[in-house]
C-alpha atoms as a PDB file:
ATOM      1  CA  UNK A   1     128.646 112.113  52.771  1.00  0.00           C
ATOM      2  CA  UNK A   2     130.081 114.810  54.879  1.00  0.00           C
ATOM      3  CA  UNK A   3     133.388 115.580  55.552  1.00  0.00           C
ATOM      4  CA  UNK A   4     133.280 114.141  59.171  1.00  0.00           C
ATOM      5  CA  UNK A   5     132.115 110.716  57.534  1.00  0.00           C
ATOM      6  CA  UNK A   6     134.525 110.876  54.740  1.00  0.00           C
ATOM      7  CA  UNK A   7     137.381 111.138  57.555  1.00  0.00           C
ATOM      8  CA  UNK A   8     135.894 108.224  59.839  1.00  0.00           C
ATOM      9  CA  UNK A   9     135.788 105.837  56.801  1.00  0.00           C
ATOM     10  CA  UNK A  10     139.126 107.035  55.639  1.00  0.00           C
ATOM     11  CA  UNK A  11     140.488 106.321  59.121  1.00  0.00           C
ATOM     12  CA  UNK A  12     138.827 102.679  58.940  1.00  0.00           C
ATOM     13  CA  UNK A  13     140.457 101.941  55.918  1.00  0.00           C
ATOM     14  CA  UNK A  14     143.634 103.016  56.578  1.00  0.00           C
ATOM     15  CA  UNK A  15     143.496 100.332  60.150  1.00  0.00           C
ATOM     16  CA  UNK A  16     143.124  97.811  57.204  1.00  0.00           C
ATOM     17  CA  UNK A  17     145.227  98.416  54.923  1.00  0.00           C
ATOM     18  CA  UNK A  18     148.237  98.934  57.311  1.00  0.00           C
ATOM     19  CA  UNK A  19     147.210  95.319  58.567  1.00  0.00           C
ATOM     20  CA  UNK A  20     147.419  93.435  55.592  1.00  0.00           C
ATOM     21  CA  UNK A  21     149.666  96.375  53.076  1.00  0.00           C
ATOM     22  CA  UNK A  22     152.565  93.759  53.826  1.00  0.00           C
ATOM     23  CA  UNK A  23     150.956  90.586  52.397  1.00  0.00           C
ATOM     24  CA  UNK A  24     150.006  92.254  49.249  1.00  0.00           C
ATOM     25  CA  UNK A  25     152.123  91.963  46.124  1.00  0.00           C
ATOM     26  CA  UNK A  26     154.400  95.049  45.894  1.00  0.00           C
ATOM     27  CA  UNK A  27     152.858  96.189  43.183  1.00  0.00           C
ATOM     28  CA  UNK A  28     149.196  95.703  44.823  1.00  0.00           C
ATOM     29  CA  UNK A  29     150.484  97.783  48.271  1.00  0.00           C
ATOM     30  CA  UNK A  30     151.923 100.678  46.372  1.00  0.00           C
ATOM     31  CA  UNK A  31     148.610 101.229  44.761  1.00  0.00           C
ATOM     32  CA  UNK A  32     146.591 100.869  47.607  1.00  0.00           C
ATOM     33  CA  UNK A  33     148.820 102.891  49.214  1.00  0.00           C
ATOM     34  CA  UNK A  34     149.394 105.658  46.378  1.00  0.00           C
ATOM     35  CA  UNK A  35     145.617 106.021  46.096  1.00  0.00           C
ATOM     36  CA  UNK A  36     145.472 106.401  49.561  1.00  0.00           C
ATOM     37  CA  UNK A  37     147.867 109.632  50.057  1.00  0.00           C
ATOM     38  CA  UNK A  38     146.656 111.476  47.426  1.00  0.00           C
ATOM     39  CA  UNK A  39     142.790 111.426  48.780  1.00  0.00           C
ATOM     40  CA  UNK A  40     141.508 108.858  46.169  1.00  0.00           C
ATOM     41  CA  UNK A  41     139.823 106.952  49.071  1.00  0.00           C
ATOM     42  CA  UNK A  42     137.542 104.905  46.655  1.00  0.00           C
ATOM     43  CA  UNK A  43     140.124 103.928  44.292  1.00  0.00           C
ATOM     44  CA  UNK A  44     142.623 103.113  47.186  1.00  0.00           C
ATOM     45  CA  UNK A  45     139.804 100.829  48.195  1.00  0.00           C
ATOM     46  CA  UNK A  46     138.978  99.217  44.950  1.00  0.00           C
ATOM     47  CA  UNK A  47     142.354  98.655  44.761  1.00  0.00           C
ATOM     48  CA  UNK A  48     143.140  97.031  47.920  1.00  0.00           C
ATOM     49  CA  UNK A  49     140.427  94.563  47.102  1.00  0.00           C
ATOM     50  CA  UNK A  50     141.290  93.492  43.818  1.00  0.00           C
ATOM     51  CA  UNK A  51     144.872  93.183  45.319  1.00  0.00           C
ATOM     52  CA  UNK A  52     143.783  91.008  48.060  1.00  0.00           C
ATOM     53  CA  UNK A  53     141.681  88.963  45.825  1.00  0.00           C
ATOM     54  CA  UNK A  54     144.511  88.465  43.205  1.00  0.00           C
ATOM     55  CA  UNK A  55     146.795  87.765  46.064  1.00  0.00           C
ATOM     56  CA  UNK A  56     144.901  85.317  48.270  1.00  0.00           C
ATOM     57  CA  UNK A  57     145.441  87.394  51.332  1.00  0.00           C
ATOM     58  CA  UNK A  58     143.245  85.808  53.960  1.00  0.00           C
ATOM     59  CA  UNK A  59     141.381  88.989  56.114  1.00  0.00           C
ATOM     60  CA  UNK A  60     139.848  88.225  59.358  1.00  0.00           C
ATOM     61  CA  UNK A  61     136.283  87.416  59.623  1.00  0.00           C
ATOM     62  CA  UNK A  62     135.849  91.152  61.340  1.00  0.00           C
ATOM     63  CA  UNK A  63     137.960  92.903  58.898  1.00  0.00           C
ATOM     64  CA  UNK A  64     136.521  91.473  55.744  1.00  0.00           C
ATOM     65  CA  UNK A  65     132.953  92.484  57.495  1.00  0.00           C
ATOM     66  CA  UNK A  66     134.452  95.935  58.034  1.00  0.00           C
ATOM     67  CA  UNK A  67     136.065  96.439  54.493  1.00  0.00           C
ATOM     68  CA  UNK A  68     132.834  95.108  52.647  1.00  0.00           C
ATOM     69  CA  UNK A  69     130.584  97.866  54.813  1.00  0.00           C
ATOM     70  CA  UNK A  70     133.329 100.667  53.590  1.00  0.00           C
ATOM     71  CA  UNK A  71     132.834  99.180  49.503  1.00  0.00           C
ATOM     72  CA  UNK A  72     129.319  99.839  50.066  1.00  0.00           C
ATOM     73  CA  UNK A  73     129.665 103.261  51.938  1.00  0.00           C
ATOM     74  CA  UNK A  74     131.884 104.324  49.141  1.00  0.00           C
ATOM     75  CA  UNK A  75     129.389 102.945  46.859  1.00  0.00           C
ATOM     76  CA  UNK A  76     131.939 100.793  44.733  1.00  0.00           C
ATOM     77  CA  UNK A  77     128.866  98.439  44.679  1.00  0.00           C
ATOM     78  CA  UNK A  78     127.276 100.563  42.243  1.00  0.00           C
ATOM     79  CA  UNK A  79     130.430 102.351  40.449  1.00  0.00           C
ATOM     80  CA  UNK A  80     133.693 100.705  40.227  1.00  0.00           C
ATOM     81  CA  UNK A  81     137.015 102.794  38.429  1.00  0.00           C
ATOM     82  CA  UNK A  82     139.082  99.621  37.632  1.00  0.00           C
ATOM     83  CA  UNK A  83     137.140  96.588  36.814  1.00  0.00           C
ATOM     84  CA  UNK A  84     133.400  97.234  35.628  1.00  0.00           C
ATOM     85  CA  UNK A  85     132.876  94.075  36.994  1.00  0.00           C
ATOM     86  CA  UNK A  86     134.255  94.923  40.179  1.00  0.00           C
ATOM     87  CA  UNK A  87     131.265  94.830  42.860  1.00  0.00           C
ATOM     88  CA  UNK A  88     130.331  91.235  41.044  1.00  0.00           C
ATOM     89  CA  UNK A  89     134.109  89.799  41.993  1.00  0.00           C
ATOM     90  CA  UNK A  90     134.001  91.491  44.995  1.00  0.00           C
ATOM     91  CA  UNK A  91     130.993  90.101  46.065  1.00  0.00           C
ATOM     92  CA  UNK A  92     131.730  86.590  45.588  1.00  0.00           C
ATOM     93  CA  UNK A  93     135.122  87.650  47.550  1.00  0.00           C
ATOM     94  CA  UNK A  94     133.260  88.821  50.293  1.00  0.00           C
ATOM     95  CA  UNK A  95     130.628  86.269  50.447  1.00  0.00           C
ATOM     96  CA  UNK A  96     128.829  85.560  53.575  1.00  0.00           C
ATOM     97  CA  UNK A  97     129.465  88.978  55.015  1.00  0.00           C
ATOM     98  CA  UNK A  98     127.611  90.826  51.971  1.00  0.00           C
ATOM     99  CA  UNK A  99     124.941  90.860  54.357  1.00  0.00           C
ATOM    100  CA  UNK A 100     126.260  93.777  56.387  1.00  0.00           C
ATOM    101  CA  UNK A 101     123.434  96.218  58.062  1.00  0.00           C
ATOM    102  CA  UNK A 102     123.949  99.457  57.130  1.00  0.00           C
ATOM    103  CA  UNK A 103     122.786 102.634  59.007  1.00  0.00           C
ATOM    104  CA  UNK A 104     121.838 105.615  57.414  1.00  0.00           C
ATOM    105  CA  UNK A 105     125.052 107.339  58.507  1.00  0.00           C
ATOM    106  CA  UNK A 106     126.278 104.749  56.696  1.00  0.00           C
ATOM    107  CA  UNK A 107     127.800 103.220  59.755  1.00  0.00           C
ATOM    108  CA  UNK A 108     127.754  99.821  60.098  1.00  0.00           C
ATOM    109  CA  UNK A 109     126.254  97.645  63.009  1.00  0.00           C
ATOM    110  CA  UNK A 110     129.101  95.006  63.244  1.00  0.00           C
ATOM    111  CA  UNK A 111     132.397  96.537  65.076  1.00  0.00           C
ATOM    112  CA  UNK A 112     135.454  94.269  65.618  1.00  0.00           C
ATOM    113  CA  UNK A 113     138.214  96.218  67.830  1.00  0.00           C
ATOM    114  CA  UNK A 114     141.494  96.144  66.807  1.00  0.00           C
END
């Protein structure tokens, strides 16, 4: 992934996590969030997940679409940092959107706006 990519999906994920940071435990947003500004865009994403599973937070339709597409452009389907099984709890998490078409710029086809 190129730098250019890198800062598009780091963009995405930031719209997300500034959506839902406040319905997160406050130990689940700090995290996120501390993962986040120090460049650990994967783990700030594992994170985030795991905190919005733990937490219940309810995602839009479009935003759970658009954060499952960044797991699997970051490739936490295949290597996790936090839970080895991370990708299987996320996937039952994500459920019906784990069908997300993927472009080889690893850009997905789905778009909500925000």
């Amino acid at each position: 992934m190129n730098k250019t990519e890198y800062q598009i999906l780091n963009n995405r994920f930031r719209k997300i996590l500034d959506c839902y940071a406040a319905h997160l435990s406050s130990e689940g947003r700090k995290s996120a969030e501390h993962f986040f500004e120090v460049a650990e865009l994967e783990m700030s994403c594992e994170s985030f997940v795991l905190s919005v599973i733990e937490d219940k937070v309810l995602l839009s339709y479009g935003h759970k679409k658009d954060l499952m597409a960044l797991v699997k452009c970051l490739q936490l389907d295949k290597e996790s940092v936090f839970r080895g099984d991370f990708w299987k709890v996320a996937s039952v998490f994500f459920g019906d959107t784990s069908k997300v078409e993927m472009k080889a710029d690893c850009h997905e086809t789905y778009r909500e706006p925000y």
